[in-house]
Every structure is written in C-alpha cells, then in structure tokens.
Protein backbone atom coordinates (compact mmCIF):
# COMPACT_ATOMS: atom_id res chain seq x y z
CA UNK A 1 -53.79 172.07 65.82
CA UNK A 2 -53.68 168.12 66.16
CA UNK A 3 -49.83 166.94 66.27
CA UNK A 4 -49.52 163.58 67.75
CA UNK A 5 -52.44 160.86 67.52
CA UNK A 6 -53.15 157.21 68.57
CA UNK A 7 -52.89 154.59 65.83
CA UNK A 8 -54.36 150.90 66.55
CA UNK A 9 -51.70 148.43 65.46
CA UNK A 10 -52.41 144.55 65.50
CA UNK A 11 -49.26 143.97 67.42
CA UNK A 12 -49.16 140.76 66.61
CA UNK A 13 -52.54 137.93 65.67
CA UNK A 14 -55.21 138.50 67.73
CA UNK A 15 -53.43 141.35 70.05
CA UNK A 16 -54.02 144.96 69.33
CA UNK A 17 -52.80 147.94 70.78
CA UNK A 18 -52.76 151.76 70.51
CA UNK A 19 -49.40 153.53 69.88
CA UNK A 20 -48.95 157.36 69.77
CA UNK A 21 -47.67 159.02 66.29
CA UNK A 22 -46.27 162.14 65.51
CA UNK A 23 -47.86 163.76 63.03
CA UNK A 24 -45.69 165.81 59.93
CA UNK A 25 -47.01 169.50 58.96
CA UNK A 26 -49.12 169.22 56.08
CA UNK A 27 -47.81 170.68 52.91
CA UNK A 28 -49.80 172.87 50.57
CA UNK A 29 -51.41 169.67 48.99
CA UNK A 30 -52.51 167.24 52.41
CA UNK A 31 -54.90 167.67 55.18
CA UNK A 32 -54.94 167.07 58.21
CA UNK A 33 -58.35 165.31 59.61
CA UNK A 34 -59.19 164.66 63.22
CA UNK A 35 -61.26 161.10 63.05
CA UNK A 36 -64.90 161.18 64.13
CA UNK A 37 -65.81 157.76 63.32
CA UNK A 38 -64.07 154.94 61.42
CA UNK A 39 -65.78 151.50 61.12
CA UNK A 40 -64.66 148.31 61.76
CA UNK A 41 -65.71 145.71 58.29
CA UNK A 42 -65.87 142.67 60.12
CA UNK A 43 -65.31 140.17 57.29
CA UNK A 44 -62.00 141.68 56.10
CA UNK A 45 -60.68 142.82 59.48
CA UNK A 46 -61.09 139.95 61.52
CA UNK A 47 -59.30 137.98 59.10
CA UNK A 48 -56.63 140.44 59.71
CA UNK A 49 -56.98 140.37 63.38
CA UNK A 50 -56.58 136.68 63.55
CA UNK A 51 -53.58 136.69 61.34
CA UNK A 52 -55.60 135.06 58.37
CA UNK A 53 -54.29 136.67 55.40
CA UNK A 54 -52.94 133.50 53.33
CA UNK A 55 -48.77 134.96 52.32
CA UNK A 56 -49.96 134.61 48.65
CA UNK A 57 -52.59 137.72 49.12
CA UNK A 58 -50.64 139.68 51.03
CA UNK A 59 -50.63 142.53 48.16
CA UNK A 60 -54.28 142.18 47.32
CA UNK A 61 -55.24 142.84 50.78
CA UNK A 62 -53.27 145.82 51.23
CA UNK A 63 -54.81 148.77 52.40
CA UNK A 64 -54.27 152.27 51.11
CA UNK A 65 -52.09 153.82 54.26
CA UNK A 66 -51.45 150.77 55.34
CA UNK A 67 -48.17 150.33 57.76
CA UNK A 68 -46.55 147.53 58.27
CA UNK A 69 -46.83 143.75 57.05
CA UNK A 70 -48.98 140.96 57.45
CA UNK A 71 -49.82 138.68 59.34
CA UNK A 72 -48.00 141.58 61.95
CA UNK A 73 -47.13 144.28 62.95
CA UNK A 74 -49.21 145.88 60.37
CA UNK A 75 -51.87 149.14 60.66
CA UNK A 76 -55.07 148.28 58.83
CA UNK A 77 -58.26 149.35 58.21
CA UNK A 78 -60.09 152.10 55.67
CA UNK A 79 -63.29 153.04 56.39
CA UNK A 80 -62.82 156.53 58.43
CA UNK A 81 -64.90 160.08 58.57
CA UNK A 82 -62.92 162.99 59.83
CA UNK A 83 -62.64 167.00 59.61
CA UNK A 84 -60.10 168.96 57.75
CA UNK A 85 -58.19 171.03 60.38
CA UNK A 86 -55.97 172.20 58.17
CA UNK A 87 -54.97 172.17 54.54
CA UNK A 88 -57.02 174.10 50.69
CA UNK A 89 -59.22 176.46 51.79
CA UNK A 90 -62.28 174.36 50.04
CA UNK A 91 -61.79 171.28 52.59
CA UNK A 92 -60.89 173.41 55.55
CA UNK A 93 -63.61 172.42 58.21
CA UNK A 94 -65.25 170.07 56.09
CA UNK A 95 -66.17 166.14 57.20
CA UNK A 96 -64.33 164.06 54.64
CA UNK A 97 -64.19 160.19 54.05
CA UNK A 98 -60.80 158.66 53.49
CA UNK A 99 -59.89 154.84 52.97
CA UNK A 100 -57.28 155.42 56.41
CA UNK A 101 -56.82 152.96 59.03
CA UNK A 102 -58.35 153.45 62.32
CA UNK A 103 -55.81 156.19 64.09
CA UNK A 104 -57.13 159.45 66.14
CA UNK A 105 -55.55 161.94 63.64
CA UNK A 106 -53.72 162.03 60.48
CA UNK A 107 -52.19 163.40 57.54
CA UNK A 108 -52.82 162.70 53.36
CA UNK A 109 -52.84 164.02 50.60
CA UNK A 110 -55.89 166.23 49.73
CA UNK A 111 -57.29 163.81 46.98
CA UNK A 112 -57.30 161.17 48.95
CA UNK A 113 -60.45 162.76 50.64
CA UNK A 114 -63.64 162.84 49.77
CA UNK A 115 -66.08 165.20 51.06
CA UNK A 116 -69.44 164.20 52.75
CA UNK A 117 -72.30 165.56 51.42
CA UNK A 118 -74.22 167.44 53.98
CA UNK A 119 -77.36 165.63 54.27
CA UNK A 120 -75.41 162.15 55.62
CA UNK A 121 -74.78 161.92 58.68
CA UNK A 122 -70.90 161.85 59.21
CA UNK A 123 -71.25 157.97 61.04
CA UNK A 124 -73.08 156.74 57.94
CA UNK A 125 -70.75 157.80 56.12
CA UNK A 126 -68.27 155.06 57.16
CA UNK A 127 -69.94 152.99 55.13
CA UNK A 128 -68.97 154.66 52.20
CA UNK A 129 -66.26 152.23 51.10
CA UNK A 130 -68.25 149.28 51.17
CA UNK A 131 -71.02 151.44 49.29
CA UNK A 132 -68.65 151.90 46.22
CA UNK A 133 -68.03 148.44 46.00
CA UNK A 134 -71.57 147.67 45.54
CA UNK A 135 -71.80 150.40 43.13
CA UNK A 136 -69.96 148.72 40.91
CA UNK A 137 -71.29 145.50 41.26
CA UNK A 138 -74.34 146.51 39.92
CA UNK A 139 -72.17 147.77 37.14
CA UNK A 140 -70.85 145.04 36.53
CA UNK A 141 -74.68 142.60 36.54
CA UNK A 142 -77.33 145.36 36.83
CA UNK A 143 -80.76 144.17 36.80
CA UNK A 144 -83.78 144.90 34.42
CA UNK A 145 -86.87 146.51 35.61
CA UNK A 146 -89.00 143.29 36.92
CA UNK A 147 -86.26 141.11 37.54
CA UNK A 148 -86.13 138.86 40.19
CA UNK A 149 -83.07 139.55 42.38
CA UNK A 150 -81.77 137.45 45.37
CA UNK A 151 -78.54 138.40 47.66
CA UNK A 152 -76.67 135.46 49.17
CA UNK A 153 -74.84 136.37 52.21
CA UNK A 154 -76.04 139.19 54.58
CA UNK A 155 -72.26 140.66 56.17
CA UNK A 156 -71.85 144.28 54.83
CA UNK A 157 -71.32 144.35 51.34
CA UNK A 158 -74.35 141.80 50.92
CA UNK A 159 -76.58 143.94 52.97
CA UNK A 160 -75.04 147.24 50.92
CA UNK A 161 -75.71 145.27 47.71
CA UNK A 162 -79.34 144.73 48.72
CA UNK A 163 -79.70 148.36 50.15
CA UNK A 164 -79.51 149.68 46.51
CA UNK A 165 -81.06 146.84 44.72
CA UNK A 166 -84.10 148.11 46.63
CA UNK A 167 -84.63 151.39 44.99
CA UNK A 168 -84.84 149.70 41.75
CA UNK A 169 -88.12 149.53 39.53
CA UNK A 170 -90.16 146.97 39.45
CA UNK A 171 -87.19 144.65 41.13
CA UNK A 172 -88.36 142.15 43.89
CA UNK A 173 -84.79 141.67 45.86
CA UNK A 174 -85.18 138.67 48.45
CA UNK A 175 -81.66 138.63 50.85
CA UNK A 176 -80.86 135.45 51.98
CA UNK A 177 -78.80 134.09 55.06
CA UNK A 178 -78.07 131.47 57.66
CA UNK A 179 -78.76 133.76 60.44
CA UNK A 180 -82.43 133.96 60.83
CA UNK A 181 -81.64 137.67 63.15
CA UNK A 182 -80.86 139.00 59.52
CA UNK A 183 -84.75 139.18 58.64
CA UNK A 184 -84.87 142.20 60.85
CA UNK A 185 -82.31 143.96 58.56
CA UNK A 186 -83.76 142.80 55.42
CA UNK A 187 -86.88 144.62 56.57
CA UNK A 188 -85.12 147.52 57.16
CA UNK A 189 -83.99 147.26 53.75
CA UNK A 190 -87.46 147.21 52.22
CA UNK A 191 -86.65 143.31 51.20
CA UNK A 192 -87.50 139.91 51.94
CA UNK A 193 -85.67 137.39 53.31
CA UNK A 194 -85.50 134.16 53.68
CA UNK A 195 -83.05 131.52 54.82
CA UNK A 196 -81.07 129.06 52.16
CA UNK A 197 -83.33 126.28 53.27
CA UNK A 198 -86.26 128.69 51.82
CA UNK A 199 -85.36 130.73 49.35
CA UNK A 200 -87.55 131.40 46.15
CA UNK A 201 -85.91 130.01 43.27
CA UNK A 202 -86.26 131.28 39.83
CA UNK A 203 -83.96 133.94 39.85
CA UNK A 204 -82.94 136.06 37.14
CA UNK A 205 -80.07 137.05 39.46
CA UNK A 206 -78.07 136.78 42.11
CA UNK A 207 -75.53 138.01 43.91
CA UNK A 208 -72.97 136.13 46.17
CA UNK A 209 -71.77 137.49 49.47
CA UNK A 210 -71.38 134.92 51.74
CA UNK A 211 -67.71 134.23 51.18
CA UNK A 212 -68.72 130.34 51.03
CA UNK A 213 -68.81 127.45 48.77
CA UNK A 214 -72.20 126.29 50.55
CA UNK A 215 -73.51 129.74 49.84
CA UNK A 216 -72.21 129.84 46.10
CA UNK A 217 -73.53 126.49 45.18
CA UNK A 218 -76.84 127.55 46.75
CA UNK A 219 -77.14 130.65 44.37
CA UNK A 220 -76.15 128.67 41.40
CA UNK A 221 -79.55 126.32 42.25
CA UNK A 222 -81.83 129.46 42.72
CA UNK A 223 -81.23 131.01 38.97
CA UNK A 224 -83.99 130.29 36.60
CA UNK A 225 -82.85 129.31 32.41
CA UNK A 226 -80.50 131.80 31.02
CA UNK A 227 -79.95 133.71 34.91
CA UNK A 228 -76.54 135.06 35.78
CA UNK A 229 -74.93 134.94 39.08
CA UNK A 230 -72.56 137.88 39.93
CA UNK A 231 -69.52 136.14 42.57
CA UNK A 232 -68.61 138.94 45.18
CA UNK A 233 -67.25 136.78 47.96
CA UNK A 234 -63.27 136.56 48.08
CA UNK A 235 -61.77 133.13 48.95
CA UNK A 236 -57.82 133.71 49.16
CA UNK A 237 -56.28 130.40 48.49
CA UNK A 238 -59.31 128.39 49.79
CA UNK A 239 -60.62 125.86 47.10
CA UNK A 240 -63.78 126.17 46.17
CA UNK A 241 -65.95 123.15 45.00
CA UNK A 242 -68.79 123.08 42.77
CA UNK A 243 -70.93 121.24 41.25
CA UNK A 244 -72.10 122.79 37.80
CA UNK A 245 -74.12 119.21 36.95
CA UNK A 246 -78.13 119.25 36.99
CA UNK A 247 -79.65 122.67 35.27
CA UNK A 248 -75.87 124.57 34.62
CA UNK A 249 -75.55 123.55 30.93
CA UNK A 250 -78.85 123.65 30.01
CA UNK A 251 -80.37 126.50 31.59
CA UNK A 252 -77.52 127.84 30.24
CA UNK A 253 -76.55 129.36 33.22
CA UNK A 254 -73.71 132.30 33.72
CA UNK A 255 -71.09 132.96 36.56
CA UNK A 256 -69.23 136.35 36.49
CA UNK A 257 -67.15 137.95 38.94
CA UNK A 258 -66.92 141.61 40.33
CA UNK A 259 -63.72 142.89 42.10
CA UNK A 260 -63.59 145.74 44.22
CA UNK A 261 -60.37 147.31 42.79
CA UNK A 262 -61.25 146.91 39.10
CA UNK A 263 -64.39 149.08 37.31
CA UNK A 264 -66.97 147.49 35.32
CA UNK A 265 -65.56 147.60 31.80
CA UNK A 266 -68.32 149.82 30.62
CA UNK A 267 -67.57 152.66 32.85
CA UNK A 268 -63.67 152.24 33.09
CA UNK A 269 -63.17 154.96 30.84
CA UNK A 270 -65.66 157.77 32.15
CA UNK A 271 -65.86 156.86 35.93
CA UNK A 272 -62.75 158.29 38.23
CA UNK A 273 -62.11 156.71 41.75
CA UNK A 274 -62.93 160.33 42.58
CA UNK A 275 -66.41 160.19 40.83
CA UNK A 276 -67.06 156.56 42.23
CA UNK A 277 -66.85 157.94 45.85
CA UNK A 278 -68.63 160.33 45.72
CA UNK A 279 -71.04 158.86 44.15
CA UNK A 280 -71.29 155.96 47.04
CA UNK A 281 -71.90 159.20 49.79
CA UNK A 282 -74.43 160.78 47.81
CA UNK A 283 -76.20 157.27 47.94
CA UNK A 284 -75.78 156.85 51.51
CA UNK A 285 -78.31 160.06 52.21
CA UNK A 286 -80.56 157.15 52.26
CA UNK A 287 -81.50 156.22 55.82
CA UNK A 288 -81.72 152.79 55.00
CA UNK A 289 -78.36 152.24 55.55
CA UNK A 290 -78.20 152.93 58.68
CA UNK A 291 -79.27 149.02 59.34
CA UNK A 292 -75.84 148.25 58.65
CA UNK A 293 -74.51 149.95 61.99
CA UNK A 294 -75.13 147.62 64.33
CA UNK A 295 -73.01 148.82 67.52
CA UNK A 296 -70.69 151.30 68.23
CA UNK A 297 -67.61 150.93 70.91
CA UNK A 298 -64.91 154.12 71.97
CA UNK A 299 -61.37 154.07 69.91
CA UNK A 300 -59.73 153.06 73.64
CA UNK A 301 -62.22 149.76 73.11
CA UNK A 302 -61.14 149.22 69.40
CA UNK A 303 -58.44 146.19 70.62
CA UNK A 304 -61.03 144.54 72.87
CA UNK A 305 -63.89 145.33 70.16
CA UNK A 306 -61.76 143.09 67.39
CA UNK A 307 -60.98 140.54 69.59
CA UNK A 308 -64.66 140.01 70.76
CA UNK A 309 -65.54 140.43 66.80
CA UNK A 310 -62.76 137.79 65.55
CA UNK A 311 -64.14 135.54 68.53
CA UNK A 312 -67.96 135.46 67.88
CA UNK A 313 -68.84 137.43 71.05
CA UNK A 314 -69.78 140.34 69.12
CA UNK A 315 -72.13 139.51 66.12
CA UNK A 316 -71.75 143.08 64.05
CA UNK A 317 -72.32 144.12 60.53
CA UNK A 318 -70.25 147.31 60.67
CA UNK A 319 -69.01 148.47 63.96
CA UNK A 320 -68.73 152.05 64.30
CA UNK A 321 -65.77 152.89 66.33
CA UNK A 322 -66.05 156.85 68.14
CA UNK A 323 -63.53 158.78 68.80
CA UNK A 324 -65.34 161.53 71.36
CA UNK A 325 -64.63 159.19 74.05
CA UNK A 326 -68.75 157.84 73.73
C-alpha cells in the first residue's frame, strides 16, 4: 500500500517544486487513490503560478484540499483521476475523479470521489471538473432547438461549453477566438469557427469565455433583438468597461452570469454536487473531448510544465500531467 507521495507546491510565484508527504491510514470512510493523471487548467493555474490571485479573492479561488495560502506557499490544483487502493469495498480498485491538487498519492474522504464510468477513458476524465461547470451553464441559458449559438473564448471551459452545445438539435454553435490554431479544435468539436473580426452576428446566444473586456463587448455586438448573453469569464478585481450604447436598449438585450460554485436556480433543489459530477463523466464518454488535451508532460516535469505554461512557451488547453513516469 501507497504511504508517502510527492505533492507539487508553488514554493513561491513562478517556482514550483515537489515535496514528499506522509500519508495517514484511511479510516473506514476515506480512500486512498494512487493518481494516474491530473490536468493542469491553464487559465486558473497559471494565474496561480504567477502569484496573480488579487488578496481580495483569495477565498473564492480556494481549492477543495487546498494547502497553504496564496500568493505562496500554497498546494493547488483539482482536476485528478486516480484508483482506490484502499477504503468501501464498492470503490476498492475503481478509477475515481476527485477535485485534489496535483500530488502522487492521497487520502479523502470517500464522497469526495466520484467514480468513472467505464467507457471514458481515465485521462479524459480530467476534464471532468471543467465539464460540470459547463453543465450548468447551460442550466443556467440553455438554448432552444434552432437557436443560433456562438462561444467567445476558446481556453477550456469555452471549448467544454461548445463540446456540449454541439449535440444539441437543430443548434448551429459557431466558437470564436483570437487564435486562428483554434479552428482545428472547433472542427473537432463538430462547430464552426471564426475569429472576432468574422464572426456571424445575429445571435440568439452567447456565451463568454474569454476572460476579457474586448471579448465581452464583442459578444454583446453579435446578439440579435431580444438575445441573451450568458458571462462565464471571471475578472477578480479587474474593471471591466462596456459600452451598452448602440442596439443594448433597444434590442432589448440581456446579460446574465453563471458561477461555477452556485447551481442554476432551477435545479438547486433536485441536483446534488454528487449528481452534477457524475453527470459531467457520463458526458465525457464522448470522444469529442478529447480535443481539449492538447499535451501531456511526466509529474517530475509538472514545475517546468507551469512555468513554460505561465510564460507562453507552451500554448495548452488542458495539460495532462502522468504519473507512470511517460
């Protein structure tokens, strides 16, 4: 059985490191999982790496298992895929997701787990955080059959939002981004894509992604009369101008916003956390997704692999981080 591991600690902004922990004996209701995979989400992490977390959001951008403080030292992450070596009978040997931070081995409690359905592969499955979030975005704003959809912003929970926006009905979904290299993933996806400079206009809605003002301001102008656009991006303390002159009062536009750690009201009172997840992994049987993954780097690599990431060196959706040694 596993007893010590290797955690990856940002030691201090923009220097990692791996430290060894001692792992505690599980008690009748944890489990121990041995990490396969965890993913890196570049947005959020690389803001961490660099020491970017503005003081006022330090508790909103707490992770669950999170050690330490921000801006450092602090352990972060939560996108990993282990298997149970020990703990309930029912999880024993199964691959499980769990919002953990990147670390070889470790020990929680048995519902914070969630098992993988057998038909997705265990390194899709890190995706499975970012999969729930777009789940209930499109709680939150979910389209009509025939509407016309456009995503603004194609980092991972853009590209996750337009994943399942294209197994809707009747729904043409265009993604849109500065990066013209995201037109291969869009086609992946099943979608089209064009850059801001192009996009169709006449939306009934869209989504926002791209985590900037530019990109907000260019959704607002692609709604048609009456269209709604759903705000995903997350701004800390940055101000955010725009101008809601021209068509906003009357085409009687709408802006709403979604946040990861709050449920649509509709299904606050019948969907769990529990039901959400699991949810997100039966979704991600879809091999689709597996556009999102676009490199994969050894845990030994992961300091080197955030710094190259926070840098611009490495141009990633997720980053799948191994932990076989491959």
């Amino acid at each position: 059985m596993t007893r010590s591991a290797l955690a990856f600690w940002l030691r201090a902004p923009g220097a990692g490191e791996l430290r060894p922990v001692t792992l505690p004996e599980p008690s009748a209701d944890e489990v121990l999982v041995r990490s396969r995979y965890s993913g890196v989400s570049r947005g959020t992490e690389t803001l961490v790496f660099t020491g970017g977390v503005p003081a006022s959001q330090y508790a909103a951008m707490r992770a669950p298992f999170q050690e330490g403080d921000f801006p450092a030292p602090v352990k972060y992450g939560y996108l990993s895929v282990g298997e149970v070596e020990q703990g309930p009978a029912r999880l024993l040997g199964r691959t499980v997701f769990c919002l953990h931070p990147h670390q070889s081995a470790y020990v929680v409690p048995a519902e914070a787990v969630t098992v993988v359905p057998e038909n997705v592969p265990a390194a899709r499955a890190v995706l499975a955080g970012t999969v729930e979030t777009a789940v209930n975005a499109l709680w939150d704003a979910p389209p009509l059959v025939g509407d016309r959809v456009t995503v603004v912003g194609g980092g991972m929970v853009g590209c996750a939002v337009t994943a399942l926006l294209a197994r809707f009905p009747g729904v043409r979904v265009e993604l849109v981004d500065t990066d013209p290299a995201r037109a291969e993933v869009a086609a992946a996806l099943g979608v089209d894509f064009a850059t801001p400079e192009t996009a169709s206009d006449g939306r009934d809605l869209v989504v926002h992604a791209s985590a900037s003002a530019a990109g907000l301001q260019r959704g607002l102008d692609l709604l048609a009369p009456e269209g709604t656009l759903l705000e995903l991006s997350w701004y800390g303390d940055r101000p955010v101008q725009l101008s809601l002159g021209g068509a906003f009062h009357s085409g009687r536009l709408s802006i709403r916003s979604s946040q990861v750690g709050m449920v649509a009201p509709a299904r606050r009172g019948s969907r769990s956390y529990a039901d959400r997840m699991a949810l997100a992994l039966d979704l991600l049987a879809d091999p689709r997704f597996d556009a999102l993954i676009t490199g994969r780097s050894p845990f030994a690599e992961l300091p080197d692999v955030l710094a190259r990431l926070s840098g611009g060196d490495l141009p990633a959706l997720c980053h799948l981080i191994t932990y076989d040694g491959k």
